[in-house]
PDB file of N, CA and C in Angstrom:
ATOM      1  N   UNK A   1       0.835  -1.178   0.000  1.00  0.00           N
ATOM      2  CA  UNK A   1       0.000   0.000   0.000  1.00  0.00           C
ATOM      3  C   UNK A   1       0.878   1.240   0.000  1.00  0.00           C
ATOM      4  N   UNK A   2       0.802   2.242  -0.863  1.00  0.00           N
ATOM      5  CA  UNK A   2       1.158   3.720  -0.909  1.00  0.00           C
ATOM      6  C   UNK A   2       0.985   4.453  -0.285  1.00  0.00           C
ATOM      7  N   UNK A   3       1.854   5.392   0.098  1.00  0.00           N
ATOM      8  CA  UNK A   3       1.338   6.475   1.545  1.00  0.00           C
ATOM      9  C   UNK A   3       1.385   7.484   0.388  1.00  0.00           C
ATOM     10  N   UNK A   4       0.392   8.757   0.869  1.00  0.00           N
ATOM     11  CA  UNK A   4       0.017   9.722   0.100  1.00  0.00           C
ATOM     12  C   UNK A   4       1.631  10.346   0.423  1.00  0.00           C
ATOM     13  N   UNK A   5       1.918  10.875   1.753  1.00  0.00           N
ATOM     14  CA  UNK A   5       2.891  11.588   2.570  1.00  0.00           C
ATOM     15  C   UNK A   5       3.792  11.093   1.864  1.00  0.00           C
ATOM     16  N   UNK A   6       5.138  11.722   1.998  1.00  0.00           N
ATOM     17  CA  UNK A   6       6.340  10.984   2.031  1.00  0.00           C
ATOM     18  C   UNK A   6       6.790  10.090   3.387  1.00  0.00           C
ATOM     19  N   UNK A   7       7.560   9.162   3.272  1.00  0.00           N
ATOM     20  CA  UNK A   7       7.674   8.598   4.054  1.00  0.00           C
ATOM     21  C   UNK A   7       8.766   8.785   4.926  1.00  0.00           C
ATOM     22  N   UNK A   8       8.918   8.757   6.022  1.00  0.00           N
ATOM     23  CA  UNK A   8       9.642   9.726   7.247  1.00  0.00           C
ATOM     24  C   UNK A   8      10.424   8.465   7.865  1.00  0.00           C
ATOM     25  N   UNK A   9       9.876   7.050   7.957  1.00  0.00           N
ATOM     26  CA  UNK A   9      10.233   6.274   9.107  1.00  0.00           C
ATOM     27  C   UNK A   9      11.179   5.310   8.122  1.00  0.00           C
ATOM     28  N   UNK A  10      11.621   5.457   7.199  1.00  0.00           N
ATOM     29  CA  UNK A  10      13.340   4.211   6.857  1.00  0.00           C
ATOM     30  C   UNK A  10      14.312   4.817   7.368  1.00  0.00           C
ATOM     31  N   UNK A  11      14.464   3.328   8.195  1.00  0.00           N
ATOM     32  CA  UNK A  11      15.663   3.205   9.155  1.00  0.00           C
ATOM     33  C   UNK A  11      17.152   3.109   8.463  1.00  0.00           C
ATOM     34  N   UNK A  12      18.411   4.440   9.086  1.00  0.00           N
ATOM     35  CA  UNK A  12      19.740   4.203   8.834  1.00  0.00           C
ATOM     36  C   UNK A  12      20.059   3.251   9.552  1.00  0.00           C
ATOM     37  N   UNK A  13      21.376   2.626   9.685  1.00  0.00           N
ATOM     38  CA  UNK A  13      21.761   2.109  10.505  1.00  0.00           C
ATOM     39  C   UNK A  13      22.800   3.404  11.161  1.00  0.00           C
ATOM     40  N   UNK A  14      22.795   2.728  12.841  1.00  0.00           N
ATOM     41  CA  UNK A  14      24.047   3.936  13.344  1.00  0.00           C
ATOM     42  C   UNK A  14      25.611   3.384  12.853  1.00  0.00           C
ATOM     43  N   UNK A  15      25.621   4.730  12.697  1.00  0.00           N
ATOM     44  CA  UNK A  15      27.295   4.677  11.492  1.00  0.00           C
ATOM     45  C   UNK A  15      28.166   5.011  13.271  1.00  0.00           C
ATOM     46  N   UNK A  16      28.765   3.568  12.991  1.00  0.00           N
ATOM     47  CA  UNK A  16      29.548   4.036  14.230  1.00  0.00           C
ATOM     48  C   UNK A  16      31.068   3.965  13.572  1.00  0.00           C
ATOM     49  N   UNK A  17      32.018   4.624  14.312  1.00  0.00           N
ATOM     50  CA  UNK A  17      33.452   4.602  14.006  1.00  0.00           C
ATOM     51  C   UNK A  17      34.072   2.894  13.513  1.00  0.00           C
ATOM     52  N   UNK A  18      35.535   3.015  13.208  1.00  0.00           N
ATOM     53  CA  UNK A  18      36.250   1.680  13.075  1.00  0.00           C
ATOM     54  C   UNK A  18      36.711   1.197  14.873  1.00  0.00           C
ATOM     55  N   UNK A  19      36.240   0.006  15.315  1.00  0.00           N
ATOM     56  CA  UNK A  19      36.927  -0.203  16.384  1.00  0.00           C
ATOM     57  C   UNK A  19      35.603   0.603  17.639  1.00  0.00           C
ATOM     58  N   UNK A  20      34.920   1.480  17.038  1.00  0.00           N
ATOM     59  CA  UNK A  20      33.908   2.132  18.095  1.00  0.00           C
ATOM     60  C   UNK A  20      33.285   1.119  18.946  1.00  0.00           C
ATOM     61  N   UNK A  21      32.748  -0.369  18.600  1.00  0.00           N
ATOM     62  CA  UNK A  21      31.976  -0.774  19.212  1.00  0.00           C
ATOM     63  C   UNK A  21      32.746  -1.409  20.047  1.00  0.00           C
ATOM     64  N   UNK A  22      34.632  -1.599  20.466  1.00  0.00           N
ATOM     65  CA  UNK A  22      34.984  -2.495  21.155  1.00  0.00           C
ATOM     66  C   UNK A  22      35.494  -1.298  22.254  1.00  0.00           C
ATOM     67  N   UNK A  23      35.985  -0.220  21.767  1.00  0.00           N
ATOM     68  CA  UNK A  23      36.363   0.875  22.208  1.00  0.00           C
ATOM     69  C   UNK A  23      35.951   1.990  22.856  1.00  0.00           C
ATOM     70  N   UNK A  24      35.015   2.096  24.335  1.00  0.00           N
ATOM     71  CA  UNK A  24      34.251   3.066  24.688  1.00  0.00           C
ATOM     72  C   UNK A  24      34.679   4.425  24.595  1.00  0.00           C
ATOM     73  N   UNK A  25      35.769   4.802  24.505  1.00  0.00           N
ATOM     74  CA  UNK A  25      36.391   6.227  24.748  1.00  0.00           C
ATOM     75  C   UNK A  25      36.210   6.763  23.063  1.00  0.00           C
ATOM     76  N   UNK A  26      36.239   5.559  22.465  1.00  0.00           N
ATOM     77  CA  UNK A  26      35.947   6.430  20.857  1.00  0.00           C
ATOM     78  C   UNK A  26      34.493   6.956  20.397  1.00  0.00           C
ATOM     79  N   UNK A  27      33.859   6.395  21.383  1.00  0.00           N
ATOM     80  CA  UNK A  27      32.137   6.700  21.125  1.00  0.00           C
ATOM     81  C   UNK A  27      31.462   6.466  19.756  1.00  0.00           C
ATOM     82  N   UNK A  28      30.694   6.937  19.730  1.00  0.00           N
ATOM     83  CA  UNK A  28      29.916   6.578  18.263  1.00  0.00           C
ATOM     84  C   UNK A  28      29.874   7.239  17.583  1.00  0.00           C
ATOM     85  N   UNK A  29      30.350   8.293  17.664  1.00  0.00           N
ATOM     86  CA  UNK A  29      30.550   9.534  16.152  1.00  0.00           C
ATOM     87  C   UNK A  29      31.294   8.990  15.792  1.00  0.00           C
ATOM     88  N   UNK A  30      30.948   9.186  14.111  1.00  0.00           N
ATOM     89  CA  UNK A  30      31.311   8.534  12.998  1.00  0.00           C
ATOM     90  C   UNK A  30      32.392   9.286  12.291  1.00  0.00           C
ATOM     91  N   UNK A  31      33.725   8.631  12.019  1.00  0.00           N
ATOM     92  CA  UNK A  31      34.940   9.598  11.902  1.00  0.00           C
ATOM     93  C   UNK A  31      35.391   8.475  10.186  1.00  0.00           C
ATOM     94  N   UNK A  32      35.245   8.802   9.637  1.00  0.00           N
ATOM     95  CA  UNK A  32      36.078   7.859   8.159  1.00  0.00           C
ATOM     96  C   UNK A  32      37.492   7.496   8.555  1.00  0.00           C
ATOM     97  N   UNK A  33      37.471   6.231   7.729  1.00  0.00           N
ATOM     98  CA  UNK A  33      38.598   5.001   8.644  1.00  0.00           C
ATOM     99  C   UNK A  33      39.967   5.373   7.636  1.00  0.00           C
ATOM    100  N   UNK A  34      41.020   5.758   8.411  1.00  0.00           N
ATOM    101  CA  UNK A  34      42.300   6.223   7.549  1.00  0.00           C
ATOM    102  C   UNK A  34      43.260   5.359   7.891  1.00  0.00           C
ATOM    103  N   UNK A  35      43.430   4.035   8.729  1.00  0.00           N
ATOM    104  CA  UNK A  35      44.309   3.209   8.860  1.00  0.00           C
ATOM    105  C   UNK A  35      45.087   2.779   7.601  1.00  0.00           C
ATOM    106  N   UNK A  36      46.211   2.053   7.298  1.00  0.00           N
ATOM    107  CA  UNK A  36      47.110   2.022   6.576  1.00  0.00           C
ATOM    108  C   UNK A  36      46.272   0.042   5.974  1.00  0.00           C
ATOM    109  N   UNK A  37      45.809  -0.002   6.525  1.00  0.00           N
ATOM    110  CA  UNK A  37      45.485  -1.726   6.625  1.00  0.00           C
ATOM    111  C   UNK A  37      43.728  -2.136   7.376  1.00  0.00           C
ATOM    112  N   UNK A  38      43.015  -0.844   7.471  1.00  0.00           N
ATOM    113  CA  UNK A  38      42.305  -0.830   8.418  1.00  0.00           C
ATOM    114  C   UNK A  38      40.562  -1.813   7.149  1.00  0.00           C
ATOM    115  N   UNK A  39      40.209  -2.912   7.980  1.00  0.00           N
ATOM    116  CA  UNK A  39      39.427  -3.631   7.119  1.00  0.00           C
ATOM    117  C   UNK A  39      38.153  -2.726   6.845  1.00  0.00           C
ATOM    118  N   UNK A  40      37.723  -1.549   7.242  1.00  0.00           N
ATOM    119  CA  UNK A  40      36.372  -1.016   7.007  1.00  0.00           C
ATOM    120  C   UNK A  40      37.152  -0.146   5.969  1.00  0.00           C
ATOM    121  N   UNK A  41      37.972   0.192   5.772  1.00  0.00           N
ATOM    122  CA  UNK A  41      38.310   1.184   4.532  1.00  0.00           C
ATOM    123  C   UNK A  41      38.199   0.400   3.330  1.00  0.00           C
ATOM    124  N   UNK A  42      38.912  -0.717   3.614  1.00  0.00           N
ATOM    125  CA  UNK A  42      39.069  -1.560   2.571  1.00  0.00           C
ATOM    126  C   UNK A  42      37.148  -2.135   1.508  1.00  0.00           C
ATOM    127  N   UNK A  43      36.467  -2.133   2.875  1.00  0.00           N
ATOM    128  CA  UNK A  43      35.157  -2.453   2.422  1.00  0.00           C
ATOM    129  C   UNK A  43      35.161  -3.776   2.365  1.00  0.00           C
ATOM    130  N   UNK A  44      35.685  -4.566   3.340  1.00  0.00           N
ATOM    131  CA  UNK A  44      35.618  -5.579   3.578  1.00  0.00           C
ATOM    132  C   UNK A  44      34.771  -6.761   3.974  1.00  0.00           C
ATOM    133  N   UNK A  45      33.885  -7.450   4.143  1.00  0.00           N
ATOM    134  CA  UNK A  45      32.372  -7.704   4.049  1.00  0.00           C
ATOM    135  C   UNK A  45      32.649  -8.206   5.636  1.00  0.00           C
ATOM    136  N   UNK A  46      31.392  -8.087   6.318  1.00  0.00           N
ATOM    137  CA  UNK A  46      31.605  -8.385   7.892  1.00  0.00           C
ATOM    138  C   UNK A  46      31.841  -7.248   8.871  1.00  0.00           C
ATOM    139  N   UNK A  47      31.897  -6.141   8.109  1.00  0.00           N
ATOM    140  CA  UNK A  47      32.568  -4.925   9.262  1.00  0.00           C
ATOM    141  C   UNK A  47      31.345  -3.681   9.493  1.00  0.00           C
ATOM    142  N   UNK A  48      31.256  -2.738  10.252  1.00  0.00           N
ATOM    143  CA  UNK A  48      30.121  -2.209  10.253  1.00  0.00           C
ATOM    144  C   UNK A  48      30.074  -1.142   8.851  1.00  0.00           C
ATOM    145  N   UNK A  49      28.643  -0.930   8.446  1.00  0.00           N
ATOM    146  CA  UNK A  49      28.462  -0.445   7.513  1.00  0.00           C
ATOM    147  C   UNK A  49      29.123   1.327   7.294  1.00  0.00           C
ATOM    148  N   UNK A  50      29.364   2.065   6.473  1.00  0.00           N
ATOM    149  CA  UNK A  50      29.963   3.180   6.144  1.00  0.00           C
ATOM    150  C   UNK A  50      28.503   3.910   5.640  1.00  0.00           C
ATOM    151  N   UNK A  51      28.658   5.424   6.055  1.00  0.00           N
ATOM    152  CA  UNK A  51      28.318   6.020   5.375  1.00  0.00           C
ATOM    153  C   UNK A  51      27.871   6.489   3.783  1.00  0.00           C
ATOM    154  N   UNK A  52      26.662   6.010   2.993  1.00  0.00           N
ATOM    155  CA  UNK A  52      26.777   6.410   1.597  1.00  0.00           C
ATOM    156  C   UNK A  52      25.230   7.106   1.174  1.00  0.00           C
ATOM    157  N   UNK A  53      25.652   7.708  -0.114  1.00  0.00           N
ATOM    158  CA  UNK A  53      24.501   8.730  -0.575  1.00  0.00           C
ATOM    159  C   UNK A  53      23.588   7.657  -0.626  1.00  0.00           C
ATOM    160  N   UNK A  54      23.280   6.487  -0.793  1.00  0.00           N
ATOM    161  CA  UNK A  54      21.759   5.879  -0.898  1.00  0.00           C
ATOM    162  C   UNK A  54      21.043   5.793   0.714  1.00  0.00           C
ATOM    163  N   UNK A  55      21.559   6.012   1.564  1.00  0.00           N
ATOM    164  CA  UNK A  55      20.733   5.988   2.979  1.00  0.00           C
ATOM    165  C   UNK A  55      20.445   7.833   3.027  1.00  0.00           C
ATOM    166  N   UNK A  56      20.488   8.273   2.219  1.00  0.00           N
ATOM    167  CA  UNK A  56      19.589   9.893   2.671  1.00  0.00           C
ATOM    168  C   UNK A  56      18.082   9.594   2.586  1.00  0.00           C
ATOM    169  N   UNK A  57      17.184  10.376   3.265  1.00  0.00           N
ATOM    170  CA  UNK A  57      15.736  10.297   3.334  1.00  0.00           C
ATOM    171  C   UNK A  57      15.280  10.830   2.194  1.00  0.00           C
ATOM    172  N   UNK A  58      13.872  10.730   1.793  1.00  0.00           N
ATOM    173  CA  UNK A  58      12.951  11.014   0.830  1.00  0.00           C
ATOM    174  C   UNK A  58      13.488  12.653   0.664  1.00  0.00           C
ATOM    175  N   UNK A  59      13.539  12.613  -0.998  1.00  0.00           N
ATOM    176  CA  UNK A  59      13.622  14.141  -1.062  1.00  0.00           C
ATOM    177  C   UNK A  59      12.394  15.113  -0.845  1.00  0.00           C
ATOM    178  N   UNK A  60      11.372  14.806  -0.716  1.00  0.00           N
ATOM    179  CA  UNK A  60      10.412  15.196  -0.438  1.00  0.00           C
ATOM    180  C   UNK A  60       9.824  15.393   1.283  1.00  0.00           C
ATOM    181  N   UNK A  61      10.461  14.572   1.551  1.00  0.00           N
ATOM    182  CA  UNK A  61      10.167  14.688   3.186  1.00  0.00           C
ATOM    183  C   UNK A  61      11.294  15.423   4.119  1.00  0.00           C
ATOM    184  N   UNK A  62      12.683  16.039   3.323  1.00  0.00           N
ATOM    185  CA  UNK A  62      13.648  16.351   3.891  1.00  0.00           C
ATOM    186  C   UNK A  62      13.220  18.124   4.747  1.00  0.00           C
ATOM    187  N   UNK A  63      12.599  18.540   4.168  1.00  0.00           N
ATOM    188  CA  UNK A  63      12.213  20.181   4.978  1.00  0.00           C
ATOM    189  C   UNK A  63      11.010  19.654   5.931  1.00  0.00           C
ATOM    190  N   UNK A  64      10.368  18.824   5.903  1.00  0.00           N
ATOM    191  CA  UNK A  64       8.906  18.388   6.706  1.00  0.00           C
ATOM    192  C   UNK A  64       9.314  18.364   8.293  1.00  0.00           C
ATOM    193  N   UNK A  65       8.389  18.958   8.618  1.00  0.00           N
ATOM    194  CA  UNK A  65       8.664  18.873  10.490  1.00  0.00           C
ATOM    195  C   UNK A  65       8.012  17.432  10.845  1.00  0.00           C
ATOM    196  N   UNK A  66       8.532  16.789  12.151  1.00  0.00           N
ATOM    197  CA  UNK A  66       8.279  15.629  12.214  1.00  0.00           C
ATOM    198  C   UNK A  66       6.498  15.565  12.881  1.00  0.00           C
ATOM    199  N   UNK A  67       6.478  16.642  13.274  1.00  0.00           N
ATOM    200  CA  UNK A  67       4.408  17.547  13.257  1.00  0.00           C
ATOM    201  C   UNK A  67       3.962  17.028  11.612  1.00  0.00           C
ATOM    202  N   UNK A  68       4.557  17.032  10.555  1.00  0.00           N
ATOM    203  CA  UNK A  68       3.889  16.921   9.414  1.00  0.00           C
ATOM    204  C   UNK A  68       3.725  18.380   8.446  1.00  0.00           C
ATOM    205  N   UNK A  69       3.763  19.725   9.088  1.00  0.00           N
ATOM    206  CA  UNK A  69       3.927  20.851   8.967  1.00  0.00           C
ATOM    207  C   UNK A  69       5.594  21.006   8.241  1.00  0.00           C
ATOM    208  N   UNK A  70       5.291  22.050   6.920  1.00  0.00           N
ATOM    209  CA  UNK A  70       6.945  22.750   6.555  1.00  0.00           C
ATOM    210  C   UNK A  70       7.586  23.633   7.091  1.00  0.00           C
ATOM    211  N   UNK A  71       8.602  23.787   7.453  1.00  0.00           N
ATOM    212  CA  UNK A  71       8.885  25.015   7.989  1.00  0.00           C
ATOM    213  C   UNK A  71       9.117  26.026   7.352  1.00  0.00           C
ATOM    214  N   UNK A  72       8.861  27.224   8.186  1.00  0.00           N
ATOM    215  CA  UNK A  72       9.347  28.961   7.100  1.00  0.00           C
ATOM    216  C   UNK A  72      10.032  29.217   8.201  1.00  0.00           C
ATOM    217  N   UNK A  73      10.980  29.541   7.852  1.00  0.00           N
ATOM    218  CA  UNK A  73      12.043  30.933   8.796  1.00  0.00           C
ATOM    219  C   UNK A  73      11.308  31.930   8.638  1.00  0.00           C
ATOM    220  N   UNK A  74      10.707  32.421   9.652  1.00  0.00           N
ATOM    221  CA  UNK A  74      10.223  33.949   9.921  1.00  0.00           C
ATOM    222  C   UNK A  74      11.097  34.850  10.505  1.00  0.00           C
ATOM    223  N   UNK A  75      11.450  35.885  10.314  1.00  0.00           N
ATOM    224  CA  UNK A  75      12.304  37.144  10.713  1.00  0.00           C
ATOM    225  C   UNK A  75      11.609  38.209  11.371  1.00  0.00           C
ATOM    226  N   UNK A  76      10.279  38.711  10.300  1.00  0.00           N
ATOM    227  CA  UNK A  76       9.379  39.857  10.708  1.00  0.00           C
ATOM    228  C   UNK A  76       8.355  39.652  10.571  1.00  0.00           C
ATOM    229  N   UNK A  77       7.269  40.310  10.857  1.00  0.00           N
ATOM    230  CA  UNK A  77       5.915  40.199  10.577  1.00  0.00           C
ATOM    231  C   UNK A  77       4.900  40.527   9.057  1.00  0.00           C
ATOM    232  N   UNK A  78       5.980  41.148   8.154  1.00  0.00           N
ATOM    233  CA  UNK A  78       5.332  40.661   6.884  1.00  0.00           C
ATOM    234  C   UNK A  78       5.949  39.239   6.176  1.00  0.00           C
ATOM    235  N   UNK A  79       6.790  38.368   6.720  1.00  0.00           N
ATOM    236  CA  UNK A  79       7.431  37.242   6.339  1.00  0.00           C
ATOM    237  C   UNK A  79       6.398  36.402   7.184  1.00  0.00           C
ATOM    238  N   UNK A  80       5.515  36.636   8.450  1.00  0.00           N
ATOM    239  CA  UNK A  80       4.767  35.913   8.685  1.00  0.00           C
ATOM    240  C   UNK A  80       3.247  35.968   8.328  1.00  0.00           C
ATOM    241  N   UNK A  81       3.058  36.994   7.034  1.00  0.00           N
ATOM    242  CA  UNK A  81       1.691  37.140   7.128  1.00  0.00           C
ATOM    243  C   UNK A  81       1.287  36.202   5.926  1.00  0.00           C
ATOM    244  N   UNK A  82       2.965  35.292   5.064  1.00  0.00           N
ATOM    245  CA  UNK A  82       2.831  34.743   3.719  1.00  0.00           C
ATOM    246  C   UNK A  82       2.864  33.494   4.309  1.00  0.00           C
ATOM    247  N   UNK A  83       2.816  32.824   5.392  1.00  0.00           N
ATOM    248  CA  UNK A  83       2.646  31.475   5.839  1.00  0.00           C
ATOM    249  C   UNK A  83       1.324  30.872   5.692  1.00  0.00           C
ATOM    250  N   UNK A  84       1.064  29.950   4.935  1.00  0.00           N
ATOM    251  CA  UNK A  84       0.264  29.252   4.974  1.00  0.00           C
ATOM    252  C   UNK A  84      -0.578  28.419   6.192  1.00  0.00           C
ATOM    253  N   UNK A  85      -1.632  28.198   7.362  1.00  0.00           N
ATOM    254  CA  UNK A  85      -1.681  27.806   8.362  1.00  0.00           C
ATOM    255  C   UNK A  85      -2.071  26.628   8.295  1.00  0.00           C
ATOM    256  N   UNK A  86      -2.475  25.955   7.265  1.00  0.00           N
ATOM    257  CA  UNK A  86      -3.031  24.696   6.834  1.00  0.00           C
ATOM    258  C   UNK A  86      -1.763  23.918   6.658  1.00  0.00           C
ATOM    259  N   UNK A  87      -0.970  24.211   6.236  1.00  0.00           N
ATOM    260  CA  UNK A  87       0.238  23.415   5.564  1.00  0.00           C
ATOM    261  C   UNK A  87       1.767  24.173   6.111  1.00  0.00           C
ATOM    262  N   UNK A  88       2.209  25.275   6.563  1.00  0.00           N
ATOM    263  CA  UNK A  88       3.314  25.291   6.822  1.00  0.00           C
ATOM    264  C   UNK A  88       3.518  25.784   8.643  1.00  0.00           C
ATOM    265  N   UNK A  89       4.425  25.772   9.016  1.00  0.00           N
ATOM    266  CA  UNK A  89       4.249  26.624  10.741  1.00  0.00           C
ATOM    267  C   UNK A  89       5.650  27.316  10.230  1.00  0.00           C
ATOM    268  N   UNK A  90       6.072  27.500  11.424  1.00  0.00           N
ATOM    269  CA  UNK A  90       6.589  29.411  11.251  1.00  0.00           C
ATOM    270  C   UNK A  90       7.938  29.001  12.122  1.00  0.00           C
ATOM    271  N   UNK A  91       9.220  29.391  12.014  1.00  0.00           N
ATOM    272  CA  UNK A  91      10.448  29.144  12.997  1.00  0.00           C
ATOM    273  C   UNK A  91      10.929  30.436  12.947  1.00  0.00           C
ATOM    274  N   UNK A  92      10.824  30.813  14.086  1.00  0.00           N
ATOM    275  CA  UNK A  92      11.066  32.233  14.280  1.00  0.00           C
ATOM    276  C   UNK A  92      12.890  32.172  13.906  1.00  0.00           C
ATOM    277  N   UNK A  93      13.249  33.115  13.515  1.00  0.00           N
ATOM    278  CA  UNK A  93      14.912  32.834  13.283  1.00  0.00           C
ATOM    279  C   UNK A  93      15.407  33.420  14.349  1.00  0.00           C
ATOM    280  N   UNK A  94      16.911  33.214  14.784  1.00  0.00           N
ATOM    281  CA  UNK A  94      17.404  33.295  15.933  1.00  0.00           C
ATOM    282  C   UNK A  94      17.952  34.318  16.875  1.00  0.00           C
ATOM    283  N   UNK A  95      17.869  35.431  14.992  1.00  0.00           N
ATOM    284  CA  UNK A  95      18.850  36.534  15.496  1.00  0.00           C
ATOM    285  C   UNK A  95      17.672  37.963  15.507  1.00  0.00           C
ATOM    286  N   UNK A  96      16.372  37.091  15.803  1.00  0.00           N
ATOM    287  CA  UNK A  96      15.400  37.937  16.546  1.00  0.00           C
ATOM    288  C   UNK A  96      15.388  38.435  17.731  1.00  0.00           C
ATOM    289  N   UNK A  97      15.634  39.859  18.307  1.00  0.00           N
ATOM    290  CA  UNK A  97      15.686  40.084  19.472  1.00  0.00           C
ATOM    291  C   UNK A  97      13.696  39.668  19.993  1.00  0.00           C
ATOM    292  N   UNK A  98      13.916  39.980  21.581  1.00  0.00           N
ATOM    293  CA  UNK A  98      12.597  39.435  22.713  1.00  0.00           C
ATOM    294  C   UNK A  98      11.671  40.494  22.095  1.00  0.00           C
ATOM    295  N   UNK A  99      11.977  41.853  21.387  1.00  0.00           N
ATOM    296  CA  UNK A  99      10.808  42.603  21.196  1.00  0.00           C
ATOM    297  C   UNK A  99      10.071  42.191  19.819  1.00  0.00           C
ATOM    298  N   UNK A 100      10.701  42.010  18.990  1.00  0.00           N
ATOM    299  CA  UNK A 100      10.085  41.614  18.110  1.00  0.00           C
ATOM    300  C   UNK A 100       9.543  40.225  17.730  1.00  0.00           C
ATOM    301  N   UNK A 101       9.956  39.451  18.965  1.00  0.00           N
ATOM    302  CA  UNK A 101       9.899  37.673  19.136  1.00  0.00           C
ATOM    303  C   UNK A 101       8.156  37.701  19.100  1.00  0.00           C
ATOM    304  N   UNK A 102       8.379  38.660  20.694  1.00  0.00           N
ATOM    305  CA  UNK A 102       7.051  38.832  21.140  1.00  0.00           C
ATOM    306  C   UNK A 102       5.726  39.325  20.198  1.00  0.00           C
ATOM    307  N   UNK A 103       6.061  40.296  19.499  1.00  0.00           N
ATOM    308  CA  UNK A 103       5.322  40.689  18.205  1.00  0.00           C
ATOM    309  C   UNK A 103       4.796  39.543  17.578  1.00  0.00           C
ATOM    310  N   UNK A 104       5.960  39.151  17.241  1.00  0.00           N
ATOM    311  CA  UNK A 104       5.260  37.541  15.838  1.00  0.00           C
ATOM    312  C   UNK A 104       4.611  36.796  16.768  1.00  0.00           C
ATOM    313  N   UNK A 105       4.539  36.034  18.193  1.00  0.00           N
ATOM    314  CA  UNK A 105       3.706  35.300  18.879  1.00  0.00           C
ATOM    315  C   UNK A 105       2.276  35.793  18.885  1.00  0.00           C
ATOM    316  N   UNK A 106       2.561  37.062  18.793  1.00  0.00           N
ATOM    317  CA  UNK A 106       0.760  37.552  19.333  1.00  0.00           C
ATOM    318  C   UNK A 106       0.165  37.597  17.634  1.00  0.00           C
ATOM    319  N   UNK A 107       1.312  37.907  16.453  1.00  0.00           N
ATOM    320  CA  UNK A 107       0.456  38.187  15.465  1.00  0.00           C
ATOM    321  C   UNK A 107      -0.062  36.770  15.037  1.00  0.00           C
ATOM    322  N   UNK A 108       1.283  35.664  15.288  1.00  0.00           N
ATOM    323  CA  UNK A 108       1.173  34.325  15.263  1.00  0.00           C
ATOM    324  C   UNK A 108      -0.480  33.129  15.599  1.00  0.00           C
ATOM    325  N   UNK A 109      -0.584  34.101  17.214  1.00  0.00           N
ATOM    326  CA  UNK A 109      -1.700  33.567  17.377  1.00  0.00           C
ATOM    327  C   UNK A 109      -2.968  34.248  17.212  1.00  0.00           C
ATOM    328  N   UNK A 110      -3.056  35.431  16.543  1.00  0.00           N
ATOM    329  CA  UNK A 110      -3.876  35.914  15.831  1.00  0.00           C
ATOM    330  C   UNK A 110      -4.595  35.339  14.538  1.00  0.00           C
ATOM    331  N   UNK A 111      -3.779  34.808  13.847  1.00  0.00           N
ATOM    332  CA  UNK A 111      -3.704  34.373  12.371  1.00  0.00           C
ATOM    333  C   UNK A 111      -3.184  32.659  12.561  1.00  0.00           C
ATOM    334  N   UNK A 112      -3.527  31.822  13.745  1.00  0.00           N
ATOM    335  CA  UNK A 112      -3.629  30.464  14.260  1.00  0.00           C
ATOM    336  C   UNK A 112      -2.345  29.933  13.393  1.00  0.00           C
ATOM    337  N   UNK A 113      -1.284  30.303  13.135  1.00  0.00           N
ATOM    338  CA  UNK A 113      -0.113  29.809  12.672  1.00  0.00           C
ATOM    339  C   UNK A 113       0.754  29.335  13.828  1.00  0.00           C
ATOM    340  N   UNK A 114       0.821  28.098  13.930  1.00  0.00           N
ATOM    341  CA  UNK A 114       1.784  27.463  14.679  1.00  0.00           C
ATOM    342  C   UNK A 114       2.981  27.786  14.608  1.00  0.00           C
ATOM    343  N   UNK A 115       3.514  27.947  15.854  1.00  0.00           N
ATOM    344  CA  UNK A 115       5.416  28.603  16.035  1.00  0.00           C
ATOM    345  C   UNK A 115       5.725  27.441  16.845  1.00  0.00           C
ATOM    346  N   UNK A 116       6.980  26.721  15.658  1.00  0.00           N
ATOM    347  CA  UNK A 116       7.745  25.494  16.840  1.00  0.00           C
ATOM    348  C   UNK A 116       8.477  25.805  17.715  1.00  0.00           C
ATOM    349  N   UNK A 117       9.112  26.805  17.662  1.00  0.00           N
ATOM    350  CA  UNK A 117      10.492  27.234  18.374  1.00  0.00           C
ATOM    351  C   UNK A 117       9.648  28.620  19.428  1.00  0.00           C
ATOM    352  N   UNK A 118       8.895  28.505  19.890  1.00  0.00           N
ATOM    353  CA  UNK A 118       8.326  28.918  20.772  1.00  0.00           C
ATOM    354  C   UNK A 118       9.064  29.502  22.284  1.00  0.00           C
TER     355      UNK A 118
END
């Protein structure tokens, strides 16, 4: 069966380092294997999987909030009056000072546009 949506839930596997899983101090961020002899560079079958362009998500689902909503960077209050309330919500951007934050919340909930970053 077809989902109308794009689909959000295919699983990566966690890309862990060479040696990460025997090695606690190396943790699990994923660092590319530069050993001289090292078997995950080599691509050796049996070793944990590497990083590659076919595990990126749906191109279609990549801007989608995990709400189902798109996001807009909002700045000011005519950048929030072009948001759609049916289909997109609003992320206030960062380098908004508290006076004008406050502005877009009240115009926000005037005009029932959801703000994630609230």
């Amino acid at each position: 069966m077809k989902r109308s949506t794009p689909d959000r839930s295919k699983r990566t596997p966690r890309f862990v380092r060479n040696r990460g899983i025997y090695m606690r101090r190396l943790g699990v961020k994923w660092r590319k294997s530069r050993g001289i002899g090292s078997k995950m560079r080599l691509l050796i079958g049996g070793k944990t999987r590497r990083p590659k362009g076919g595990y990126g998500s749906d191109r279609r689902a990549r801007s989608i909030h995990p709400s189902g909503y798109w996001e807009v960077i909002v700045s000011n209050l005519d950048e929030l009056e072009s948001v759609d309330p049916s289909s997109q919500a609003a992320r206030i951007s960062g380098k908004v000072g508290l006076m004008k934050r406050e502005k877009i919340l009240a115009r926000a909930d005037e005009l029932r546009i959801r703000v994630l970053n609230r």
